[in-house]
C-alpha atoms as a PDB file:
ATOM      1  CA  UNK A   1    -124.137  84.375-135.218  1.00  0.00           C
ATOM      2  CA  UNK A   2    -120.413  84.047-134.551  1.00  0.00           C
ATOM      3  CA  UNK A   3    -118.988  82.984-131.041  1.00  0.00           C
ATOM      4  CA  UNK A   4    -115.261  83.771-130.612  1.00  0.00           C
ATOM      5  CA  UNK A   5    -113.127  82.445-127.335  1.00  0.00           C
ATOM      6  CA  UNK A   6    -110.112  84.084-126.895  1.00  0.00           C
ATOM      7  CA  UNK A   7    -106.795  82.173-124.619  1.00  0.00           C
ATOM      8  CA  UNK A   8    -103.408  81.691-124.409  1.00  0.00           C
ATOM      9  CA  UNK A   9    -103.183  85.122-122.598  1.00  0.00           C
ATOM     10  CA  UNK A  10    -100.969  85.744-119.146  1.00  0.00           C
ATOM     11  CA  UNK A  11     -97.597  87.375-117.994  1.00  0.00           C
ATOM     12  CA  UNK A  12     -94.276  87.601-119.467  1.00  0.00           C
ATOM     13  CA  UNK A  13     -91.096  89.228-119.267  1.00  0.00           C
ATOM     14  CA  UNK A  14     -89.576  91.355-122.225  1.00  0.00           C
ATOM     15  CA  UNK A  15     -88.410  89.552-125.046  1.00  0.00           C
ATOM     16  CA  UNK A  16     -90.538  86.350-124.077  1.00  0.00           C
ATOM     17  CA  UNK A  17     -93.037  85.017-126.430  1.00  0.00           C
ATOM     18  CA  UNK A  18     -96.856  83.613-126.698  1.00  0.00           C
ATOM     19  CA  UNK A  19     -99.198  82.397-128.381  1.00  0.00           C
ATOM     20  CA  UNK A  20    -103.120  83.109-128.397  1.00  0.00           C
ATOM     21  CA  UNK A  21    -105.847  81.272-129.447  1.00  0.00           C
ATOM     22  CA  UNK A  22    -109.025  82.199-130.793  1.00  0.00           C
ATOM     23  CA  UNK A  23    -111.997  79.694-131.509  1.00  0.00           C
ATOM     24  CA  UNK A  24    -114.611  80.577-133.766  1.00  0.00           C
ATOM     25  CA  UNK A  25    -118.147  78.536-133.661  1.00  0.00           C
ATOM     26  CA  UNK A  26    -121.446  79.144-135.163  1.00  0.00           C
ATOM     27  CA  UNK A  27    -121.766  80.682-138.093  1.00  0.00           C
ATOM     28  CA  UNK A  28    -118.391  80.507-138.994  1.00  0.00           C
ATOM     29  CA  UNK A  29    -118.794  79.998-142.509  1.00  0.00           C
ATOM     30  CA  UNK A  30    -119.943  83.235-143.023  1.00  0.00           C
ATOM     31  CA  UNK A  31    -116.572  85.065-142.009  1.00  0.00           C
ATOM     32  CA  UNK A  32    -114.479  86.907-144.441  1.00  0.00           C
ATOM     33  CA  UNK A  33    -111.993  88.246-142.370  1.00  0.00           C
ATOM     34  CA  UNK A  34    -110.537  87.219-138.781  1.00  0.00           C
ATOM     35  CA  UNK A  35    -107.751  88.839-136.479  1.00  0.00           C
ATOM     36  CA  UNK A  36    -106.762  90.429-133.245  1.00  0.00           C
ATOM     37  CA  UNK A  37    -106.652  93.339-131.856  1.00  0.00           C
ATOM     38  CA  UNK A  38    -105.698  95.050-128.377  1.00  0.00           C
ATOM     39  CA  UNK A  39    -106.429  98.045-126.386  1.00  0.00           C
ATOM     40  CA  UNK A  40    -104.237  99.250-123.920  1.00  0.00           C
ATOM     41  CA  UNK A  41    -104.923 100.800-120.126  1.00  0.00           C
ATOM     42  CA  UNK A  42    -106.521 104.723-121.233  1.00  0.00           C
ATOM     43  CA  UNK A  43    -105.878 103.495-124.978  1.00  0.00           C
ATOM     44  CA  UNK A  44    -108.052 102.989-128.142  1.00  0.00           C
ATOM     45  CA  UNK A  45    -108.263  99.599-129.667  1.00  0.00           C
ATOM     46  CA  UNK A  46    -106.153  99.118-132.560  1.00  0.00           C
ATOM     47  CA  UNK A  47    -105.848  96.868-135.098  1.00  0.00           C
ATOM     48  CA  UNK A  48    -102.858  93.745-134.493  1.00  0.00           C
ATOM     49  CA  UNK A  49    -103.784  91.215-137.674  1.00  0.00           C
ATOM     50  CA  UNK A  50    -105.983  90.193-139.867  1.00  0.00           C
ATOM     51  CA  UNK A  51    -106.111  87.313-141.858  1.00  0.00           C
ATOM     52  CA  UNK A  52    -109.016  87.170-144.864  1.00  0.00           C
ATOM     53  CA  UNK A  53    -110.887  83.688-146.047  1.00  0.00           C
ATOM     54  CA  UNK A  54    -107.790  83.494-149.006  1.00  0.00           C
ATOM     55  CA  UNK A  55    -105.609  83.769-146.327  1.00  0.00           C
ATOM     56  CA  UNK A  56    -104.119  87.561-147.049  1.00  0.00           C
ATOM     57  CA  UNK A  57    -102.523  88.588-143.949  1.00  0.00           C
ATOM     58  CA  UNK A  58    -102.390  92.592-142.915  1.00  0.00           C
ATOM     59  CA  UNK A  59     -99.822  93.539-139.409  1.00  0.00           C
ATOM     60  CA  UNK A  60     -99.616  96.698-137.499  1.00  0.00           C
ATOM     61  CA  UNK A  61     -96.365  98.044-138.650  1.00  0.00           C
ATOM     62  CA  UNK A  62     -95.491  98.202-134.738  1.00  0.00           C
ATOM     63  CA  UNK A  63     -95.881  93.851-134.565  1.00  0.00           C
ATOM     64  CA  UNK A  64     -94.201  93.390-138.073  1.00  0.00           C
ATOM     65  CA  UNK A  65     -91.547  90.758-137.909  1.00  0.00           C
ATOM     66  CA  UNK A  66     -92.678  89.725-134.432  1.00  0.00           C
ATOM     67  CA  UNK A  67     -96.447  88.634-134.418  1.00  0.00           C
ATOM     68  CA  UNK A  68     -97.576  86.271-136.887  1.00  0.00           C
ATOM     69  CA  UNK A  69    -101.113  85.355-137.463  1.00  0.00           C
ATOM     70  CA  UNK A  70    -102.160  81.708-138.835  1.00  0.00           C
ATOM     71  CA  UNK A  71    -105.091  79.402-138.723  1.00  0.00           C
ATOM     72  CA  UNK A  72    -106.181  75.714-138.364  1.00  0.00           C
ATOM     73  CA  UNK A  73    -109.295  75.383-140.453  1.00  0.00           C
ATOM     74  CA  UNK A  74    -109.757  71.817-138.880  1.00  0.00           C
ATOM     75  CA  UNK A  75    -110.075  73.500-135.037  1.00  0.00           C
ATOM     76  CA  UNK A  76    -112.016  76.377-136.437  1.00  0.00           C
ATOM     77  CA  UNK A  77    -109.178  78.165-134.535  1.00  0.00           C
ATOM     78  CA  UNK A  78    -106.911  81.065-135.468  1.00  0.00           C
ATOM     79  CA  UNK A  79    -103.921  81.830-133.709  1.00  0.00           C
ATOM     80  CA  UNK A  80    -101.464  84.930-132.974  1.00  0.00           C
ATOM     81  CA  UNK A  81     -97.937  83.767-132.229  1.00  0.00           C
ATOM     82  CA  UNK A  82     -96.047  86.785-129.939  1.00  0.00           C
ATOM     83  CA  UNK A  83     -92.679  87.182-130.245  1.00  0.00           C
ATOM     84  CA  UNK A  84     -89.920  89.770-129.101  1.00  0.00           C
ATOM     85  CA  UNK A  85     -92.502  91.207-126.914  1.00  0.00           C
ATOM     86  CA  UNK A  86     -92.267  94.341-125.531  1.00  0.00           C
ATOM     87  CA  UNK A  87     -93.924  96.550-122.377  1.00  0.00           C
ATOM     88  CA  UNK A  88     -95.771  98.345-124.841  1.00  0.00           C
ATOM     89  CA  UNK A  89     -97.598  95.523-125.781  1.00  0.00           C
ATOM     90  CA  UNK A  90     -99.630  95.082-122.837  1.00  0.00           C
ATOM     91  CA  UNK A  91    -103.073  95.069-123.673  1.00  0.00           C
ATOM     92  CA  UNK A  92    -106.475  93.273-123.684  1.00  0.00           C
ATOM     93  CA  UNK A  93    -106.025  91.238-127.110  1.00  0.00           C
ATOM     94  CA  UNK A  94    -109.409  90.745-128.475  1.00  0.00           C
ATOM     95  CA  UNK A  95    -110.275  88.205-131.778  1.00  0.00           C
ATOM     96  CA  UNK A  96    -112.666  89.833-134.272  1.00  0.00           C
ATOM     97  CA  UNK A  97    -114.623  88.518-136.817  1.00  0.00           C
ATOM     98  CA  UNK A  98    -116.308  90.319-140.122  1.00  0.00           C
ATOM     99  CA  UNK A  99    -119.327  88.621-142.342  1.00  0.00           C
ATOM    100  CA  UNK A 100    -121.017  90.469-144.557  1.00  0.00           C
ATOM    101  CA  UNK A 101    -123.718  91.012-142.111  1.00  0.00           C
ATOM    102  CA  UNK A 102    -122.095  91.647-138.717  1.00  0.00           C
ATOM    103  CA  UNK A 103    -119.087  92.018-136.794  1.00  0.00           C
ATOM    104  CA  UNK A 104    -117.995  89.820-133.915  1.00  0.00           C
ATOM    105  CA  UNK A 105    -115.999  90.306-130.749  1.00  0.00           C
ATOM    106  CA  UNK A 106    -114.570  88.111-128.396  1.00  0.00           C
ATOM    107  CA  UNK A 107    -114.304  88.806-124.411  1.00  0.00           C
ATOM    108  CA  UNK A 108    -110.463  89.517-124.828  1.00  0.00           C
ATOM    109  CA  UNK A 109    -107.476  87.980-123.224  1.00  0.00           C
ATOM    110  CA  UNK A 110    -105.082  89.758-121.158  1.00  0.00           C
ATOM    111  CA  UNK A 111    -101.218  89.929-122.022  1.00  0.00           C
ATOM    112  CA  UNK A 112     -98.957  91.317-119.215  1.00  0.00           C
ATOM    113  CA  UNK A 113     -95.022  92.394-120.515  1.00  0.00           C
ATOM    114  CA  UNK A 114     -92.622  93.450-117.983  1.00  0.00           C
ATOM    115  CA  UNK A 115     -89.733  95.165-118.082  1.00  0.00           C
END
């Protein structure tokens, strides 16, 4: 079993920045693959990042340039730095994790851009 914890979410104007946080416990060892994605109001969830154990990183072309995922092996915590946001990124961000055997959600995080 993997536990993820999203934070870091809140409200911001256009062209503001943040950063959320997402820490993994458990079973952690078994991940191949971590990221983020969101889902806005009457929306499907998409796909934001993903980073993979060897550290290959995949972006939506829509947060290319602006959103870069990283991690901290030492926290067990993987990050999402937001920049250059935009209205259109509101959403419930949520941190996902794939093992071989199972995929993981977090509870989500809530990011607010005005206009």
């Amino acid at each position: 079993q993997v536990q993820l914890v999203e934070s870091g979410g809140g409200l911001v104007q256009a062209g503001g920045s943040l950063r959320l946080s997402c820490a993994a416990s458990g079973s952690r060892y078994s991940i191949n693959a971590i990221g983020w994605y969101r889902q806005a109001p009457g929306k499907q969830r998409e796909l934001v990042a993903i980073m993979t154990r060897s550290g290959r990183t995949n972006y939506a072309d829509y947060v290319k340039g602006r959103f870069t995922i990283s991690r901290d092996g030492a926290k067990n915590t993987v990050y999402l730095q937001m920049n250059s946001l935009k209205p259109e990124d509101t959403g419930v961000y949520y941190c996902n994790a794939e093992s071989i055997q199972a995929t993981y959600w977090g509870k989500g995080t809530l990011v607010t851009v005005s206009s």
